[in-house]
N, C-alpha and C. Protein backbone atom coordinates (compact mmCIF):
# COMPACT_ATOMS: atom_id res chain seq x y z
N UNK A 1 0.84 -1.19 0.00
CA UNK A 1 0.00 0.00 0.00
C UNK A 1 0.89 1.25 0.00
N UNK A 2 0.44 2.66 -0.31
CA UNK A 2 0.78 3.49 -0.23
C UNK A 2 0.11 4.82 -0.09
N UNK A 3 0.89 6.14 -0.38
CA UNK A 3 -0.24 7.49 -0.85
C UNK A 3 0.19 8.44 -0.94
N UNK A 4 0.66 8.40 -2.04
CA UNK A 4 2.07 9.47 -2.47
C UNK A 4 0.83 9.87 -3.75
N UNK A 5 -0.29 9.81 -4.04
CA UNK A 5 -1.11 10.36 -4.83
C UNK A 5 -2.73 10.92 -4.65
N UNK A 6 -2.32 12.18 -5.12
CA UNK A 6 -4.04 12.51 -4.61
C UNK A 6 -5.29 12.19 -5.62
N UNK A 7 -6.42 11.79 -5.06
CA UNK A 7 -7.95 11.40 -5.80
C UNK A 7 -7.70 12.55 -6.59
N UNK A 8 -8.35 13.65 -5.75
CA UNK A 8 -8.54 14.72 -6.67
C UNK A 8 -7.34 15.79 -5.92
N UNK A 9 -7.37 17.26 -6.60
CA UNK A 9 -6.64 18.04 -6.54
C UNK A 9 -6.19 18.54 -5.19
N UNK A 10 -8.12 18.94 -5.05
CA UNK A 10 -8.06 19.90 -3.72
C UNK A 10 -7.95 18.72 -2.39
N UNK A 11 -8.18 17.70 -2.35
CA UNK A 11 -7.97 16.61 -1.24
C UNK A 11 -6.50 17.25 -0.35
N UNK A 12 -7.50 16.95 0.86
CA UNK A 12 -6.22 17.80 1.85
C UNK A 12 -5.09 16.60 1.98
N UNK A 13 -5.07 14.93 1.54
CA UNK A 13 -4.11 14.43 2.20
C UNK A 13 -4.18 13.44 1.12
N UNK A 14 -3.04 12.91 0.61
CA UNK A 14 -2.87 11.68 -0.30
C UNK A 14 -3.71 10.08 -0.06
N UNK A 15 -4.10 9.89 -1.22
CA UNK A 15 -5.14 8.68 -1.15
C UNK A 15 -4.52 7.76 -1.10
N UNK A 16 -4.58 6.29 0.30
CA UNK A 16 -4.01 5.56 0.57
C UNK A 16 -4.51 4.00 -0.45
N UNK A 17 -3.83 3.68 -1.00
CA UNK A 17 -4.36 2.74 -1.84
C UNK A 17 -3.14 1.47 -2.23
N UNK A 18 -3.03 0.34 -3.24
CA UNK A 18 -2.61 -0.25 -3.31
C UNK A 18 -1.77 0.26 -4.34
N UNK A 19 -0.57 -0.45 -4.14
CA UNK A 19 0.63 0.11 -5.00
C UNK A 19 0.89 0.07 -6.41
N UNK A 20 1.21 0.67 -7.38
CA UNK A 20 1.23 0.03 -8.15
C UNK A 20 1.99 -0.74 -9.35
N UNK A 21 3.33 -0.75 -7.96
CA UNK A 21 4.60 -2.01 -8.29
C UNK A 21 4.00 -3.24 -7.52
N UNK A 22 2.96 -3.69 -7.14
CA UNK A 22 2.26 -4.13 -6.45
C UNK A 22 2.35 -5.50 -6.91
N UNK A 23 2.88 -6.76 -6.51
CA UNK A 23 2.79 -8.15 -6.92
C UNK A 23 3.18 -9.01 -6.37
N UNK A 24 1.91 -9.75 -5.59
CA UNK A 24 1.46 -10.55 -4.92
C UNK A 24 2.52 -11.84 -4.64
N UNK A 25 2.40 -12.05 -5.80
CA UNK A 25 3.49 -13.46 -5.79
C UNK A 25 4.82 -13.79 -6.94
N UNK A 26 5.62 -13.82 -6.51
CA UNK A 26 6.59 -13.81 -7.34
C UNK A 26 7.54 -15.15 -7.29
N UNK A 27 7.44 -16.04 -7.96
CA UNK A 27 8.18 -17.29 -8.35
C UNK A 27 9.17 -17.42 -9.04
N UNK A 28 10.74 -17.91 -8.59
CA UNK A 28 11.82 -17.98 -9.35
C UNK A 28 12.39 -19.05 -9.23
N UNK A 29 13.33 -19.48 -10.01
CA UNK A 29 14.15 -20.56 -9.78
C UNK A 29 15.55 -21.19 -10.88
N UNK A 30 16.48 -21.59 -10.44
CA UNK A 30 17.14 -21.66 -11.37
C UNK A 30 17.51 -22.95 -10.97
N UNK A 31 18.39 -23.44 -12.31
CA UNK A 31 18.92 -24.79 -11.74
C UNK A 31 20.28 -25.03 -13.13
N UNK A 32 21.33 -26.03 -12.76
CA UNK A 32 22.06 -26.20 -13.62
C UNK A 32 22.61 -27.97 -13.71
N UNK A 33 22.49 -28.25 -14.94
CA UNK A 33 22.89 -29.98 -14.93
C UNK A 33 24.06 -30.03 -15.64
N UNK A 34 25.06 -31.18 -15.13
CA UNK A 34 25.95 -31.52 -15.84
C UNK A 34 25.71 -32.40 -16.31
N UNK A 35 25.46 -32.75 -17.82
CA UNK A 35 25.41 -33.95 -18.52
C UNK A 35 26.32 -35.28 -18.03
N UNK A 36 26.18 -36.53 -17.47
CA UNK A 36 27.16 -37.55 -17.31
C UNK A 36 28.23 -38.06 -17.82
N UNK A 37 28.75 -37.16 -19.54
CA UNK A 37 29.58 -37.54 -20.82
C UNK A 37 30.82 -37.33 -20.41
N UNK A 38 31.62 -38.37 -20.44
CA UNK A 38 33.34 -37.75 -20.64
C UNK A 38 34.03 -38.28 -19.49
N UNK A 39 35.29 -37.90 -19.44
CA UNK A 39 36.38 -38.70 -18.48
C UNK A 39 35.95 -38.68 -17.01
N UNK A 40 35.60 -39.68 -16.55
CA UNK A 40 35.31 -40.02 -15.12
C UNK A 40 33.93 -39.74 -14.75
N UNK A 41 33.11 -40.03 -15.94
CA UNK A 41 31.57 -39.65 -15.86
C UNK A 41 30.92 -40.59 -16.09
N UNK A 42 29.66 -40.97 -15.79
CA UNK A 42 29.19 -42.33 -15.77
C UNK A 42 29.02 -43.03 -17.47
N UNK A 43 28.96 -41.99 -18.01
CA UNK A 43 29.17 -42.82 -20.01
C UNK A 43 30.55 -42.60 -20.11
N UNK A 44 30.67 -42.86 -21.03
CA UNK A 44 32.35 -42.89 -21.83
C UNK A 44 33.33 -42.17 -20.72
N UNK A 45 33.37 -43.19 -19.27
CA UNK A 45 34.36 -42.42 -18.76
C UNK A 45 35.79 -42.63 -18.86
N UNK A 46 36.16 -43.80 -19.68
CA UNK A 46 37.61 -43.90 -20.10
C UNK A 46 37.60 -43.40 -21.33
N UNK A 47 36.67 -42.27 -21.60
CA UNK A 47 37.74 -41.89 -22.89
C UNK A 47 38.86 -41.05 -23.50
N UNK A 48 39.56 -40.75 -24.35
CA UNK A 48 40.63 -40.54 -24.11
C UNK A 48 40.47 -39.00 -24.58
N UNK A 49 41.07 -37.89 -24.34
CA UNK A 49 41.28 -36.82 -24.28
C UNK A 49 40.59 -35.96 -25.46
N UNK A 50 40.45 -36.61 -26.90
CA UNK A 50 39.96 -35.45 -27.72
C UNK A 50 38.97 -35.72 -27.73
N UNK A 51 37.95 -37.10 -27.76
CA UNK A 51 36.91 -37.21 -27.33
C UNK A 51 36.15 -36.88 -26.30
N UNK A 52 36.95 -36.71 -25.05
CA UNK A 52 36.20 -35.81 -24.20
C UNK A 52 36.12 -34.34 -24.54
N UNK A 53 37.27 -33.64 -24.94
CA UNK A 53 36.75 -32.81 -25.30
C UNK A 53 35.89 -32.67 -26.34
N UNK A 54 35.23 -33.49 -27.03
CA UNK A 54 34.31 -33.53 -27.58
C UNK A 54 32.67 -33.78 -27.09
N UNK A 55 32.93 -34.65 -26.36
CA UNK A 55 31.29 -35.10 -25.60
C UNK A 55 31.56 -34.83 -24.17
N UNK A 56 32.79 -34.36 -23.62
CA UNK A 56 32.33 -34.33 -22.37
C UNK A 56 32.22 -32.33 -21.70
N UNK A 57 31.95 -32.14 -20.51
CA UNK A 57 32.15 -30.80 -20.16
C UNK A 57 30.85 -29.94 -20.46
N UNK A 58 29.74 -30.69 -20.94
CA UNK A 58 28.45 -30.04 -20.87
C UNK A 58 28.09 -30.01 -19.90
N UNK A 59 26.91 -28.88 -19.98
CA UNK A 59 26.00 -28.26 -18.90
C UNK A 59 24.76 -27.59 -19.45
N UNK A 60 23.45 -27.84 -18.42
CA UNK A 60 22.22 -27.24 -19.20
C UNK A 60 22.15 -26.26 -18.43
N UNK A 61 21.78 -25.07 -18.18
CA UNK A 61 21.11 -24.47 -17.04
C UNK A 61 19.88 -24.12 -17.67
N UNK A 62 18.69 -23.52 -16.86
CA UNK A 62 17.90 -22.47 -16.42
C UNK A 62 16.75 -21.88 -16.11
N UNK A 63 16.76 -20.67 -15.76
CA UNK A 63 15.71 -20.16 -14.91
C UNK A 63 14.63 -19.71 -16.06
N UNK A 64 13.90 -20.10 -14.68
CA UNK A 64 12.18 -19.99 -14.82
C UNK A 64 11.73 -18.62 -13.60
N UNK A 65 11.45 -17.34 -13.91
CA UNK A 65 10.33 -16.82 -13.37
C UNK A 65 9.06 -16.76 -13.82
N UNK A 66 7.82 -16.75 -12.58
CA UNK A 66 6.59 -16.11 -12.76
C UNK A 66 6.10 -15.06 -11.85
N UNK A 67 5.30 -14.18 -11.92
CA UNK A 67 5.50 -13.07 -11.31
C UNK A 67 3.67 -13.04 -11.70
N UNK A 68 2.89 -12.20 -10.66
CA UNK A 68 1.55 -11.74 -10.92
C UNK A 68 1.86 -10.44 -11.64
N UNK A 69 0.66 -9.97 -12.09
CA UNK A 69 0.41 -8.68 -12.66
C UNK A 69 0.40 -7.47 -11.52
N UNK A 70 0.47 -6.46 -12.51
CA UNK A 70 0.46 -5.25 -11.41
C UNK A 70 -1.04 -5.01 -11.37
N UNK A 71 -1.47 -3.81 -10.69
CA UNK A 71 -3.09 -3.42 -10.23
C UNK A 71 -3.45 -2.77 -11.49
N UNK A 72 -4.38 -2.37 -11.98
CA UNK A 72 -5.01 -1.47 -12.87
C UNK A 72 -5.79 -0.95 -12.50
N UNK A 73 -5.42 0.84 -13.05
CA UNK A 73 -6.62 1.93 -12.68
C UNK A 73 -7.28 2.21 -14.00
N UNK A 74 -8.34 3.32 -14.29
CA UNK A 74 -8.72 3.51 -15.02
C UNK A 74 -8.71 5.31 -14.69
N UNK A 75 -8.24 5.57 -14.58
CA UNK A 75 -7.68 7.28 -14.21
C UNK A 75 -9.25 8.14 -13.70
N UNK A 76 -9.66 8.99 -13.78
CA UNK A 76 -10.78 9.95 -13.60
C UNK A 76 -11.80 9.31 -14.88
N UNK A 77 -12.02 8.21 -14.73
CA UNK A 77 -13.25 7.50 -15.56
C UNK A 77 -14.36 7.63 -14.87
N UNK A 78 -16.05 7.56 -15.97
CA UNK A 78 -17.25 7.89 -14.62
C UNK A 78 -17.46 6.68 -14.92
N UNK A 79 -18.27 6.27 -13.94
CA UNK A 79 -18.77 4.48 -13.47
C UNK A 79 -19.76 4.85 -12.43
N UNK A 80 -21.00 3.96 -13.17
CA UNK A 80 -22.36 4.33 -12.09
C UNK A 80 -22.41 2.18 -12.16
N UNK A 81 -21.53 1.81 -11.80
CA UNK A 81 -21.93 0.41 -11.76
C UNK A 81 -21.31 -0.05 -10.29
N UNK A 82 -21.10 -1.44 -10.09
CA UNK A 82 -20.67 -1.61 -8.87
C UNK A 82 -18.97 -2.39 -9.05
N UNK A 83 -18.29 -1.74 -8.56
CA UNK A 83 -16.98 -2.31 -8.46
C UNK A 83 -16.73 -3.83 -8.82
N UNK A 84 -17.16 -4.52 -8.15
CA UNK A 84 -16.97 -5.52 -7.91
C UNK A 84 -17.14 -6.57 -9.37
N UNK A 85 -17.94 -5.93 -9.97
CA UNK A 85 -18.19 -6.47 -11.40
C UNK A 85 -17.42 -6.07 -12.04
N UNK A 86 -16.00 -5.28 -12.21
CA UNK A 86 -15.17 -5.16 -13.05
C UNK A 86 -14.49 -6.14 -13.44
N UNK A 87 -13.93 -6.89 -12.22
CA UNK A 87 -12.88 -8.04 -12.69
C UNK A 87 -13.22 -9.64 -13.09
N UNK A 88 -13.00 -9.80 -14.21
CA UNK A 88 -13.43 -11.27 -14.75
C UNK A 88 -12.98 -12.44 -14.31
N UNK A 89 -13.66 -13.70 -14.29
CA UNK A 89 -12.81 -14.81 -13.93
C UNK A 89 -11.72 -15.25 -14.17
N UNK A 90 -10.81 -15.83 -14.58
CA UNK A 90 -9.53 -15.66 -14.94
C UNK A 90 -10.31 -16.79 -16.45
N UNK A 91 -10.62 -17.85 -16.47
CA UNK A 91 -11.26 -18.79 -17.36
C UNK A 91 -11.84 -17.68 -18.56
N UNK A 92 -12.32 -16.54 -18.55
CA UNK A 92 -12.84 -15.60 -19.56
C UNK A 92 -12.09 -14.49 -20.01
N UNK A 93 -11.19 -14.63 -19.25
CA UNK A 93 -10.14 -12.97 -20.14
C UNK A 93 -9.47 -13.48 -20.93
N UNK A 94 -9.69 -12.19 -21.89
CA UNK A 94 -8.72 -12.70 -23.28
C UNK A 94 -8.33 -11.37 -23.42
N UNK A 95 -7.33 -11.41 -24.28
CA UNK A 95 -6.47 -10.39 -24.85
C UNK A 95 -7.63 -8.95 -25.38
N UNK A 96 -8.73 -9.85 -25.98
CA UNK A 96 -10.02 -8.64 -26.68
C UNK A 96 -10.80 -7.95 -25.57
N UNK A 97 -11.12 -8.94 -24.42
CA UNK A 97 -11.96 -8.21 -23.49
C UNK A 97 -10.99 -8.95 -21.72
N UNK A 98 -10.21 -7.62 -21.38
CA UNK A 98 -9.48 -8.13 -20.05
C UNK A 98 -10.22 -7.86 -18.96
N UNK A 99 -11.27 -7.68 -19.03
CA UNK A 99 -12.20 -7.11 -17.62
C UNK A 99 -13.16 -6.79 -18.18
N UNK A 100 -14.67 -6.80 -16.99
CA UNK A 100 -15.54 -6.54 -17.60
C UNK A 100 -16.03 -5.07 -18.24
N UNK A 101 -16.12 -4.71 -19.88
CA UNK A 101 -16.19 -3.43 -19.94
C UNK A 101 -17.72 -3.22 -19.38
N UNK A 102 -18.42 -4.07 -19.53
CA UNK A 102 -20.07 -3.53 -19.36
C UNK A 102 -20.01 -3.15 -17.89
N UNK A 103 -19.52 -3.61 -16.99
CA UNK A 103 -19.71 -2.99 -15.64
C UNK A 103 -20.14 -2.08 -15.14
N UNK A 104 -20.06 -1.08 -15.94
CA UNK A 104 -20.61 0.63 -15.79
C UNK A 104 -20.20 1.54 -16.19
N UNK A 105 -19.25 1.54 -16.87
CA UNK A 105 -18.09 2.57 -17.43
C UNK A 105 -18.98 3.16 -18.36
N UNK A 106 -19.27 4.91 -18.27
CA UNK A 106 -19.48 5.55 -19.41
C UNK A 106 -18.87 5.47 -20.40
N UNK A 107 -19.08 5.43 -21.33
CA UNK A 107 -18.15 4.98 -22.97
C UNK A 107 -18.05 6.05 -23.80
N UNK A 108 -19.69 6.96 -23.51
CA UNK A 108 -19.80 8.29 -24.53
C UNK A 108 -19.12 8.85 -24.52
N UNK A 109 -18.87 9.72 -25.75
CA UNK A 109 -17.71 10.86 -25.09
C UNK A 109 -18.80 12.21 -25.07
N UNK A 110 -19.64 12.17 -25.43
CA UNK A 110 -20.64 13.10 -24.90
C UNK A 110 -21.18 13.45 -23.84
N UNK A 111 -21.15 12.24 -22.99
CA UNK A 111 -21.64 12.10 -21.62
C UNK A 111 -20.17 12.53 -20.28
N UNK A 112 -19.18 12.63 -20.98
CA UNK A 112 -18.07 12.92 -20.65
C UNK A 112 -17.91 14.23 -19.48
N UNK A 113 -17.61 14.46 -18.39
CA UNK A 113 -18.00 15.46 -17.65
C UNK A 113 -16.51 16.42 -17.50
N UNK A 114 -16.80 18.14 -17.41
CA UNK A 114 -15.70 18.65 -17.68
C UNK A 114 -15.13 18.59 -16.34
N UNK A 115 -15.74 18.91 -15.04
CA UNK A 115 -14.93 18.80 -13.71
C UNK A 115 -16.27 18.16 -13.04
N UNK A 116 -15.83 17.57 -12.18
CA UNK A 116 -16.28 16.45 -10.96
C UNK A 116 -15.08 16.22 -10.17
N UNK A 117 -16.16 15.80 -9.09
CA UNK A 117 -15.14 15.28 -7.71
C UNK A 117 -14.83 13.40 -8.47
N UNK A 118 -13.53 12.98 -8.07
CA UNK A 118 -13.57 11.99 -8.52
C UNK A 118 -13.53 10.83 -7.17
N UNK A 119 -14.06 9.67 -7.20
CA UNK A 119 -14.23 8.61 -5.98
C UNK A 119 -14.02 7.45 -6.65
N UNK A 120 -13.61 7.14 -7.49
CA UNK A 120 -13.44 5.98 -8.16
C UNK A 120 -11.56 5.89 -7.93
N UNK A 121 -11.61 4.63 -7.25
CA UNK A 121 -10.16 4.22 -6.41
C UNK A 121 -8.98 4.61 -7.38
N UNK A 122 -7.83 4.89 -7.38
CA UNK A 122 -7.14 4.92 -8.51
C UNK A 122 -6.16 3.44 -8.61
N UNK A 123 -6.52 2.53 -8.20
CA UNK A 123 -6.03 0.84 -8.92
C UNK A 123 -7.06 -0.36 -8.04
N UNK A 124 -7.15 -1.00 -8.61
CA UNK A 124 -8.15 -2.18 -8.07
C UNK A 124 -7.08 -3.44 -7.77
N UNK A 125 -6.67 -3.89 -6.32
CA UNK A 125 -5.81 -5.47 -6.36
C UNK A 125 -6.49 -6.38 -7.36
N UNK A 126 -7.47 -6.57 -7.57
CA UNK A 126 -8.13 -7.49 -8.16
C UNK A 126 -8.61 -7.81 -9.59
N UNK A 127 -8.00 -6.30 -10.30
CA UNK A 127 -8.08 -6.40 -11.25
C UNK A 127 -6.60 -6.40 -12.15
N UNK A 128 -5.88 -7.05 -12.73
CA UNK A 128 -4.15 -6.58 -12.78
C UNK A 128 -4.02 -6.95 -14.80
N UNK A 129 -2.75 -6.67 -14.70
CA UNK A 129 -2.15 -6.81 -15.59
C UNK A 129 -2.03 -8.73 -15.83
N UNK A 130 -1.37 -9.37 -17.69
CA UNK A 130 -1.22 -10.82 -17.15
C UNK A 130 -0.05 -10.95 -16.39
N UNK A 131 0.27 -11.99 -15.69
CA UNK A 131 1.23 -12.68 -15.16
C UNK A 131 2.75 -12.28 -16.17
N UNK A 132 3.48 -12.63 -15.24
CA UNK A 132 5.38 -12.78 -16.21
C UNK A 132 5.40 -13.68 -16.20
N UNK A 133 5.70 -15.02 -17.23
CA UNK A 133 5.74 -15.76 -17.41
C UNK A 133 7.19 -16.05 -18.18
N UNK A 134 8.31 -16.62 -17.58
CA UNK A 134 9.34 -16.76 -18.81
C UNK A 134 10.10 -17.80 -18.37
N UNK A 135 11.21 -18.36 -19.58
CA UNK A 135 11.93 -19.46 -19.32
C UNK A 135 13.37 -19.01 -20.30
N UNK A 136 14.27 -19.13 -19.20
CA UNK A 136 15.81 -18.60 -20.03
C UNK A 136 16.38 -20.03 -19.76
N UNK A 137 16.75 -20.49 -21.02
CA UNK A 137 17.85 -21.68 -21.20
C UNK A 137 19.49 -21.27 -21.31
N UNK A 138 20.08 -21.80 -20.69
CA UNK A 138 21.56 -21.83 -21.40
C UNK A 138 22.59 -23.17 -21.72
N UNK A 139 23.06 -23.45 -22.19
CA UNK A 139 23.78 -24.26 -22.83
C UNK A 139 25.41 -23.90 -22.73
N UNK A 140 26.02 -24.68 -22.09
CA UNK A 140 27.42 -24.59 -21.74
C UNK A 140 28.58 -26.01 -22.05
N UNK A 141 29.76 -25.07 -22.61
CA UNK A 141 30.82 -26.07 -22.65
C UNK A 141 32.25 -25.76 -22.38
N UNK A 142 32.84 -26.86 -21.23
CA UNK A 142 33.80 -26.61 -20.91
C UNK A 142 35.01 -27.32 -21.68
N UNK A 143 36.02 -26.69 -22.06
CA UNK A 143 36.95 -27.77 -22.33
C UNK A 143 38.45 -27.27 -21.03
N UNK A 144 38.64 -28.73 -21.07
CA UNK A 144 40.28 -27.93 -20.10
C UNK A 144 41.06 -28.19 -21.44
N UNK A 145 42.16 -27.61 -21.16
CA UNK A 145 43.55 -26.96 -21.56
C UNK A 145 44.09 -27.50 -21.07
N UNK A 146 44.86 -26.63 -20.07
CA UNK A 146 46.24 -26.80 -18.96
C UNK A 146 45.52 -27.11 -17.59
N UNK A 147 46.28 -27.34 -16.87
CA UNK A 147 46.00 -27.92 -15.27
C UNK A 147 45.17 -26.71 -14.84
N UNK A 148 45.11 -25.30 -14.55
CA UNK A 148 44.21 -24.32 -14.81
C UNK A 148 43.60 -23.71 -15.22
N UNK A 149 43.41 -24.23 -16.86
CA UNK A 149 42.97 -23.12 -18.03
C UNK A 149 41.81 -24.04 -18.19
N UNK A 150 40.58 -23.69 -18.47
CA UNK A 150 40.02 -23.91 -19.57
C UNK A 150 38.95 -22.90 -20.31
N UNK A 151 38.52 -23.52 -21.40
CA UNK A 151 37.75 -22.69 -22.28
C UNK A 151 36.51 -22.57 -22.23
N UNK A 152 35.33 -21.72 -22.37
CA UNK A 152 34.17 -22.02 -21.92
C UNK A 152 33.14 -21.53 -22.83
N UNK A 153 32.16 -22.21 -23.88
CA UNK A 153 31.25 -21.50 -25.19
C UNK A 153 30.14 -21.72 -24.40
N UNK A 154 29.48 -20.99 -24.47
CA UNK A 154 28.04 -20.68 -23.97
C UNK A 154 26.75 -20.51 -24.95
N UNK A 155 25.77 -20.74 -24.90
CA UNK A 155 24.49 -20.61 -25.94
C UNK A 155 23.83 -20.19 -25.11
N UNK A 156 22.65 -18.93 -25.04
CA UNK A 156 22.05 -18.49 -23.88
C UNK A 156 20.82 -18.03 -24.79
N UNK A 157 19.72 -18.55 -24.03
CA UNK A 157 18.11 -18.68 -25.12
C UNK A 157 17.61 -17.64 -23.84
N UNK A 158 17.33 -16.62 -24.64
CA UNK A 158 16.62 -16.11 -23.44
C UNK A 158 15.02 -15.92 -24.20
N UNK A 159 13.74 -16.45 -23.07
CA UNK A 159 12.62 -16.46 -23.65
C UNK A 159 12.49 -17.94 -24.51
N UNK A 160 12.88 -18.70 -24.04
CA UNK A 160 13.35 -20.03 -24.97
C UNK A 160 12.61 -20.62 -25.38
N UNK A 161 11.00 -20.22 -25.05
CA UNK A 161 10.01 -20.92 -26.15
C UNK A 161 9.09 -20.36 -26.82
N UNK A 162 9.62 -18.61 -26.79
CA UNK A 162 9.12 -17.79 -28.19
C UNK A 162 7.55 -17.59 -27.71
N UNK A 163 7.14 -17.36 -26.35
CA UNK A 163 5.73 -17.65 -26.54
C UNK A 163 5.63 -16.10 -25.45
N UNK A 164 4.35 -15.24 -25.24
CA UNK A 164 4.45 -14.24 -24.60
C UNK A 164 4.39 -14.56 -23.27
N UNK A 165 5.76 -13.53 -22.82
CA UNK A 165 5.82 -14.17 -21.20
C UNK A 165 5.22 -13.04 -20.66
N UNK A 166 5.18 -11.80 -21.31
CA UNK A 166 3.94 -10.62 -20.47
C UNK A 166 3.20 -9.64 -21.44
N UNK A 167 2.07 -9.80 -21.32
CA UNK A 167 1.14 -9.05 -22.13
C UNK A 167 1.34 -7.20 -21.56
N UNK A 168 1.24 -6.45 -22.29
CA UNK A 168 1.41 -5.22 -21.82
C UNK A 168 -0.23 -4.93 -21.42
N UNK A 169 -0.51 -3.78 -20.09
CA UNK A 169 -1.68 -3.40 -19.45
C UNK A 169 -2.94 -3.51 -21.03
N UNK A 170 -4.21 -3.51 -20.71
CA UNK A 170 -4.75 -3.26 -20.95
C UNK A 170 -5.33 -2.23 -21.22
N UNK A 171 -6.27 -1.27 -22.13
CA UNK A 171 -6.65 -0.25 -22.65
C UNK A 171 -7.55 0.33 -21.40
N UNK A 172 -7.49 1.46 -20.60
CA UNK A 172 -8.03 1.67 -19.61
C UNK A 172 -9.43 3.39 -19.63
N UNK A 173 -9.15 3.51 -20.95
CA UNK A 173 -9.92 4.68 -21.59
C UNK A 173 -11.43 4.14 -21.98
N UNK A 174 -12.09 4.16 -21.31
CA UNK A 174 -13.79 4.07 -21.56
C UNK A 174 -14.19 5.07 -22.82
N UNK A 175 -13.88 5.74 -23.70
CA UNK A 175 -14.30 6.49 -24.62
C UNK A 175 -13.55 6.06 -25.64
N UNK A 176 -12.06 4.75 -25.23
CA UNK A 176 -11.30 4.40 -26.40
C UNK A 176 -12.16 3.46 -27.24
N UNK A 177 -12.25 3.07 -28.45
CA UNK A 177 -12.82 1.76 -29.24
C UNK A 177 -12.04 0.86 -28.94
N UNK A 178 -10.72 0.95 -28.32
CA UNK A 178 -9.95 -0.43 -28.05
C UNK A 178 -10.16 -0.45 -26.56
N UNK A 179 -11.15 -0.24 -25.72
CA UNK A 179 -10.85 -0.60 -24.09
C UNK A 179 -11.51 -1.24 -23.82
N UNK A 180 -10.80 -2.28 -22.54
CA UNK A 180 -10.20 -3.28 -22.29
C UNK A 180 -9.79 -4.49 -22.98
N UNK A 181 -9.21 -3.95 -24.18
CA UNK A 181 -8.36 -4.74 -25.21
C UNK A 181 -6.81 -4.76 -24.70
N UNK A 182 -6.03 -5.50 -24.85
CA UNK A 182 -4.55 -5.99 -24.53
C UNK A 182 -4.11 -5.51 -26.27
N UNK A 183 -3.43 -4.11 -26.14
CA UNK A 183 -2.87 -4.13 -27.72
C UNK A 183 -1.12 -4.38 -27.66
N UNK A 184 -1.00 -4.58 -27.23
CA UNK A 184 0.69 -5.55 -27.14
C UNK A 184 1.24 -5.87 -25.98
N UNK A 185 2.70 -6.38 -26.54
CA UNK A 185 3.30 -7.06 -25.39
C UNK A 185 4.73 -6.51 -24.70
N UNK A 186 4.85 -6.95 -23.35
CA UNK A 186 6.20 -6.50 -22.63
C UNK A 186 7.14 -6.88 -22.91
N UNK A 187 7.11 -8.01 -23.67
CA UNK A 187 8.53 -9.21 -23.86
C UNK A 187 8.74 -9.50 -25.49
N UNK A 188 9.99 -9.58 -24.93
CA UNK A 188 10.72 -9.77 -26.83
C UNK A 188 10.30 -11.01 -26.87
N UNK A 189 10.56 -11.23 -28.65
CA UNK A 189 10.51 -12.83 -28.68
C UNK A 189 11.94 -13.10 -28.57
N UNK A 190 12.03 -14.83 -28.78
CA UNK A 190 13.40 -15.93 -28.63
C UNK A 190 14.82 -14.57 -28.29
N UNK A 191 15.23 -14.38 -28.12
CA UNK A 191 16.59 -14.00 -28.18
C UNK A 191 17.96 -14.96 -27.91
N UNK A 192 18.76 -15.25 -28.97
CA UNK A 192 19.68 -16.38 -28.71
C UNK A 192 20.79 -15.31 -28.56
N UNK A 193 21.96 -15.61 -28.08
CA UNK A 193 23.40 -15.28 -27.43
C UNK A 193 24.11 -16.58 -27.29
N UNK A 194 25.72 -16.03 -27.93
CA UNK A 194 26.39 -16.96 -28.02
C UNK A 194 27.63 -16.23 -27.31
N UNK A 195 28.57 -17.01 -26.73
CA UNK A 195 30.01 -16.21 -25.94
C UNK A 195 30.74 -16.75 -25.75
N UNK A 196 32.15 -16.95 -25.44
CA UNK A 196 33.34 -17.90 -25.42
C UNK A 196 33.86 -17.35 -24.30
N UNK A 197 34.36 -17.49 -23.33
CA UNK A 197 35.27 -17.26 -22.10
C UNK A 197 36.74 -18.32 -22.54
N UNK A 198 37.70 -17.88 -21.82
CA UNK A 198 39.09 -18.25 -21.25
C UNK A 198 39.44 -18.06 -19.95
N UNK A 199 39.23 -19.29 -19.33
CA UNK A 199 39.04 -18.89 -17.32
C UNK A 199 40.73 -19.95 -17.14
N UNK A 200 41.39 -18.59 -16.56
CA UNK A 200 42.67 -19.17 -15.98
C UNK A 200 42.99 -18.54 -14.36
């Protein structure tokens, strides 16, 4: 929570409300495998030196975050409906309709008012942005050298299955033709990276 923002102008004291870096739950995790291949590894562990450096010295890693959405306001919008009917089941939002528009939201822009007191919260917990959803792969290979050297190529997938890991907010303008439409996204697609190290 916070209230570093006022409803309206003349309000003698900042409106205490929910934040809106605001997210509930945040899930991470990483992990890294060494493949079993190569000298003193449970496959080909007698093999002899250029073949390990060939099959042996792999590694998979990586992380997975998920993260909830942030809150969504709809700024000095009029609404003669009841709150509570804004936010949809999660089973019915789609990218075209992220919340309920019929709820009450004036749409006209005729009906549009030039000054009013405003009472409509400025973010709802319950209504948010989608989830972060992502998965970074990397791909690693070691070779040794010398008794301290070795070499190290890396493949690094970030976003590694090209699919949207965060939808950008939703359209929050009741007089827009696109609101509560999702018109793009937060996240790149696939991004691959490749890199070589020399660790002595």
């Amino acid at each position: 929570m916070d209230a570093t923002e006022y409803l309206n102008a003349g309000d003698p004291t900042p409106y205490r409300t929910i934040s809106a870096l605001d997210r509930p739950h945040q899930l991470s995790f990483s992990a890294i495998y060494e493949l079993p291949f190569g000298k003193g590894r449970a496959f080909q562990g007698g093999i002899n030196r250029i073949g390990d450096a060939i099959i042996g010295g792999w590694q998979i890693g990586s992380v997975y975050q998920l993260n909830s959405g942030f809150p969504i306001g709809f700024g000095n919008a009029l609404f003669i409906g009841n709150v509570n009917d804004i936010a949809l089941p999660r089973g019915e939002r789609t990218v075209d309709r992220w919340f309920n528009t019929d709820a009450g939201f004036v749409k006209s822009s005729a009906q549009q008012l030039q000054f009013n007191k405003r009472t409509l919260p400025l973010r709802f917990s319950g209504v948010r942005t989608g989830a972060y959803n992502s998965w970074d792969i990397s791909l690693l290979k070691n070779v040794k050298v010398f008794e301290n050297h070795q070499f190290q190529f890396r493949a690094e997938f970030y976003n590694a299955f090209n699919h949207p890991s965060a939808f950008d907010g939703p359209v929050t303008t009741p007089t827009s033709t696109a609101f509560g439409q999702i018109t793009g996204m937060l996240s790149l697609p696939r991004q691959i990276q490749f890199g070589a190290k020399y660790i002595f």
